[in-house]
Protein backbone atom coordinates (compact mmCIF):
# COMPACT_ATOMS: atom_id res chain seq x y z
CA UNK A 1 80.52 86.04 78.30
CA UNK A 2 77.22 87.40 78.27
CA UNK A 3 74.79 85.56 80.80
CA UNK A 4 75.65 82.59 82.75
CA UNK A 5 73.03 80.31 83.75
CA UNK A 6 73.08 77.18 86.41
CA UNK A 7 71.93 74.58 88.11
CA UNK A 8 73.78 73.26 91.00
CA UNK A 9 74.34 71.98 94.61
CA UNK A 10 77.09 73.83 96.86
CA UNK A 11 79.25 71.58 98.34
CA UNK A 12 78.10 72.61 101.98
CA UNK A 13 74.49 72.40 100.77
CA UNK A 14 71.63 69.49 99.99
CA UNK A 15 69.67 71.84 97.84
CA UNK A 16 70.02 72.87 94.64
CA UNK A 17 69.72 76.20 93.25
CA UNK A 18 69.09 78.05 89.76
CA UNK A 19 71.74 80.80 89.36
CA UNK A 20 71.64 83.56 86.81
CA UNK A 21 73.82 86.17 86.46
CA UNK A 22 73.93 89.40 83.38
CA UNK A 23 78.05 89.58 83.08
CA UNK A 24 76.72 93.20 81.34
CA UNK A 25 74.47 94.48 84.13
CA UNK A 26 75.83 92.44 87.20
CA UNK A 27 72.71 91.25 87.73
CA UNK A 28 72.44 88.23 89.53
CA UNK A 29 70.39 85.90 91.27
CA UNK A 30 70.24 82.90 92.82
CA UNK A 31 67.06 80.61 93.69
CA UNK A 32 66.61 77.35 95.74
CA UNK A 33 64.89 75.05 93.24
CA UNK A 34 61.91 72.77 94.47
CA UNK A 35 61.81 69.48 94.03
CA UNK A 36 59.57 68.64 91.32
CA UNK A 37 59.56 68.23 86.95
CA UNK A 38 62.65 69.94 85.17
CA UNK A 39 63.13 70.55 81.66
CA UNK A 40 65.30 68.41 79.66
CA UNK A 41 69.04 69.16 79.34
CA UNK A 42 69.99 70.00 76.18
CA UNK A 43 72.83 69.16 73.93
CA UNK A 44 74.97 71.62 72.49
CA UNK A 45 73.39 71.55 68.70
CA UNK A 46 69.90 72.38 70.90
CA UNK A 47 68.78 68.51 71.09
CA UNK A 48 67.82 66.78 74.15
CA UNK A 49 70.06 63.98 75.02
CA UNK A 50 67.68 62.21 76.88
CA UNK A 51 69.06 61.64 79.81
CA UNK A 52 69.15 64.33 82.79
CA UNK A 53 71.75 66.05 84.22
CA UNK A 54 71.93 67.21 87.87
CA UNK A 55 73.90 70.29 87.51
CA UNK A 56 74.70 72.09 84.91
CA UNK A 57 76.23 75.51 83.89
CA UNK A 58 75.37 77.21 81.15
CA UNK A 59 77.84 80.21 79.49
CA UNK A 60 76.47 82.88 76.53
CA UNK A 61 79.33 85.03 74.60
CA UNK A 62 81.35 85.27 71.38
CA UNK A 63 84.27 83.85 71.07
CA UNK A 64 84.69 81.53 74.15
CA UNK A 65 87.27 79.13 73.98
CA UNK A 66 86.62 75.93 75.99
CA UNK A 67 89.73 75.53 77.68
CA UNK A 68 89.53 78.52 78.70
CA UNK A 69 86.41 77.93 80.29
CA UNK A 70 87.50 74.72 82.19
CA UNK A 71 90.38 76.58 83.95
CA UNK A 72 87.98 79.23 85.06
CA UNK A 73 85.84 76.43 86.51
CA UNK A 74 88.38 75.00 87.70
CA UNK A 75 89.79 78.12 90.01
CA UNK A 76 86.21 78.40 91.16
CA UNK A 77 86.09 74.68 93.04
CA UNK A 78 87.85 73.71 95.92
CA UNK A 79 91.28 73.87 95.68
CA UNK A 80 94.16 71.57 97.17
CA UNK A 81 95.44 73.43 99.98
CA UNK A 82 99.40 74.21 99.95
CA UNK A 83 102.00 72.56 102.36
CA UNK A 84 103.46 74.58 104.73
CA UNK A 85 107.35 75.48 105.38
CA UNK A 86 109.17 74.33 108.43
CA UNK A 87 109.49 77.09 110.39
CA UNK A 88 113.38 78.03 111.22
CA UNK A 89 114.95 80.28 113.27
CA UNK A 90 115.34 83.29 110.21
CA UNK A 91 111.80 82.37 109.40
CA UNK A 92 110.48 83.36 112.78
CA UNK A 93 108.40 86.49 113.22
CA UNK A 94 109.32 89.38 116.01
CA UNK A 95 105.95 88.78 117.01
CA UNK A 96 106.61 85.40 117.74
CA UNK A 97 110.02 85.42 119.35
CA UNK A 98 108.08 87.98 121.44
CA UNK A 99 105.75 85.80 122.44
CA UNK A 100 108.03 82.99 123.24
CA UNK A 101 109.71 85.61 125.35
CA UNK A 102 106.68 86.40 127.01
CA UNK A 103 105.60 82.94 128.05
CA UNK A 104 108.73 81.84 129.44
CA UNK A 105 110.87 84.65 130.62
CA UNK A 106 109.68 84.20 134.21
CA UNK A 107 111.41 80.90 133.83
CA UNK A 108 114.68 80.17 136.47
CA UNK A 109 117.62 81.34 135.03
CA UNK A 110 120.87 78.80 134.67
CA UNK A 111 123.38 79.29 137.89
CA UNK A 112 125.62 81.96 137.44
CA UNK A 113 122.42 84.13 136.23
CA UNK A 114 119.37 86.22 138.02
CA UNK A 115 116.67 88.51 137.21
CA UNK A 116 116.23 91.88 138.92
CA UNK A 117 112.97 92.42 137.74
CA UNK A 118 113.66 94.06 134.57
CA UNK A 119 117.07 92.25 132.98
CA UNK A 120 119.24 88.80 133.29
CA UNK A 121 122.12 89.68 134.56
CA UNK A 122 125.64 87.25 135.13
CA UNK A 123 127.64 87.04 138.09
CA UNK A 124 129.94 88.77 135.27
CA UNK A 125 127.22 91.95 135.47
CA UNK A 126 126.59 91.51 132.20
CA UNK A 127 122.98 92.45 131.16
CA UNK A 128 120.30 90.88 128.87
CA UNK A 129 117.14 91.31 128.25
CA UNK A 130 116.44 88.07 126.96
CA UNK A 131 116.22 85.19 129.12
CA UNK A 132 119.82 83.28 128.97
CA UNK A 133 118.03 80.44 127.55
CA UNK A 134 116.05 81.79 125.10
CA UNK A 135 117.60 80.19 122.34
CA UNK A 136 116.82 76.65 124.02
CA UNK A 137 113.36 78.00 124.32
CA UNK A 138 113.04 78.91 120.93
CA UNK A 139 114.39 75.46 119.74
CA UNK A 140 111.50 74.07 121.77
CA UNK A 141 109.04 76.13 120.15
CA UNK A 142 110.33 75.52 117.10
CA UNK A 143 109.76 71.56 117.33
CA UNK A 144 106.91 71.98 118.67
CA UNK A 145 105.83 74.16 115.84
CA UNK A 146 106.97 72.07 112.92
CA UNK A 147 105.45 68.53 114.42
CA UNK A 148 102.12 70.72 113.89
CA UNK A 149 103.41 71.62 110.31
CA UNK A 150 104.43 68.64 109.54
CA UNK A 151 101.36 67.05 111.05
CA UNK A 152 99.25 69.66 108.81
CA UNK A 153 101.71 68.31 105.53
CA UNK A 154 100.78 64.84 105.71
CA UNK A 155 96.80 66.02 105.80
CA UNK A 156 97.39 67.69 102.77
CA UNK A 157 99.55 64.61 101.31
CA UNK A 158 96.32 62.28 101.87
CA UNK A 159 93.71 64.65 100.19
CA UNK A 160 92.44 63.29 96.71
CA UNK A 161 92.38 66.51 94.08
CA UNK A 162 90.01 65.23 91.38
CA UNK A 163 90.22 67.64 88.28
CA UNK A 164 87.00 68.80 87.27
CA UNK A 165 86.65 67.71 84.29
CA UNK A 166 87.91 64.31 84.23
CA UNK A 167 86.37 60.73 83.99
């Protein structure tokens, strides 16, 4: 590909702009267009078609292959965003096991346990330094994790992925 010309309207945009860009220089440039006259589209045998096109793209080279063009269009719109795993306990980061720690560790311990400041200890004097029901909290966390997961999931399940270059 040599140059690449266009005319198009970003998705976050009402305007349209005229983009050029020299794959050999890296020139490039990119111009709000005014409202007003426009040429006529042309076909690919250099005919007009007689009827006008919106937004168009326009790629110079040797050798380009057209599918191979569409996927590279393609990877440059939107794309359909991934679900997301259920989070488990081995998928859980330090940082957030940390964290859970953190936020509840201040928490009353069970009977039979205490804090002296800095551990859990049992009436057994056995020492922790985790909070004897940490793995209840982390349960919590968990579910309260995955409803947002699976909450995300069935966004992602409703979204309508058009391919580009379909009718």
């Amino acid at each position: 590909i040599y140059p690449i010309r266009a005319q198009l309207k970003f998705s976050d945009s009402e305007k349209m702009f005229e983009i050029c860009h020299n794959t050999q220089t890296n020139m490039f440039c990119m111009v709000p267009l005014q409202d007003g006259p426009s040429p006529p589209p042309l076909q690919g045998d250099g005919r007009t078609s007689g009827r006008k096109l919106d937004s168009f793209v326009v790629f110079i080279g040797c050798t380009l292959k057209e599918e191979t063009m569409k996927d590279w269009l393609r990877q440059c719109a939107s794309q359909k965003l991934q679900k997301k795993s259920l989070k488990t306990f081995e998928t859980l980061t330090k940082q957030e096991i940390k964290n859970v720690h953190v936020k509840r560790h201040l928490e009353l311990p069970p009977p039979g346990w205490f804090y002296n400041g800095n551990q859990f200890v049992n009436f057994f004097g056995e020492k922790s330094d985790y909070h004897p029901l940490m793995d209840t909290f982390i349960e919590e966390y968990l579910s309260e994790v995955n409803k947002e997961i699976e909450k995300y999931n069935t966004e992602i399940e409703k979204q309508v992925c058009q391919d580009l270059f379909e009718s």
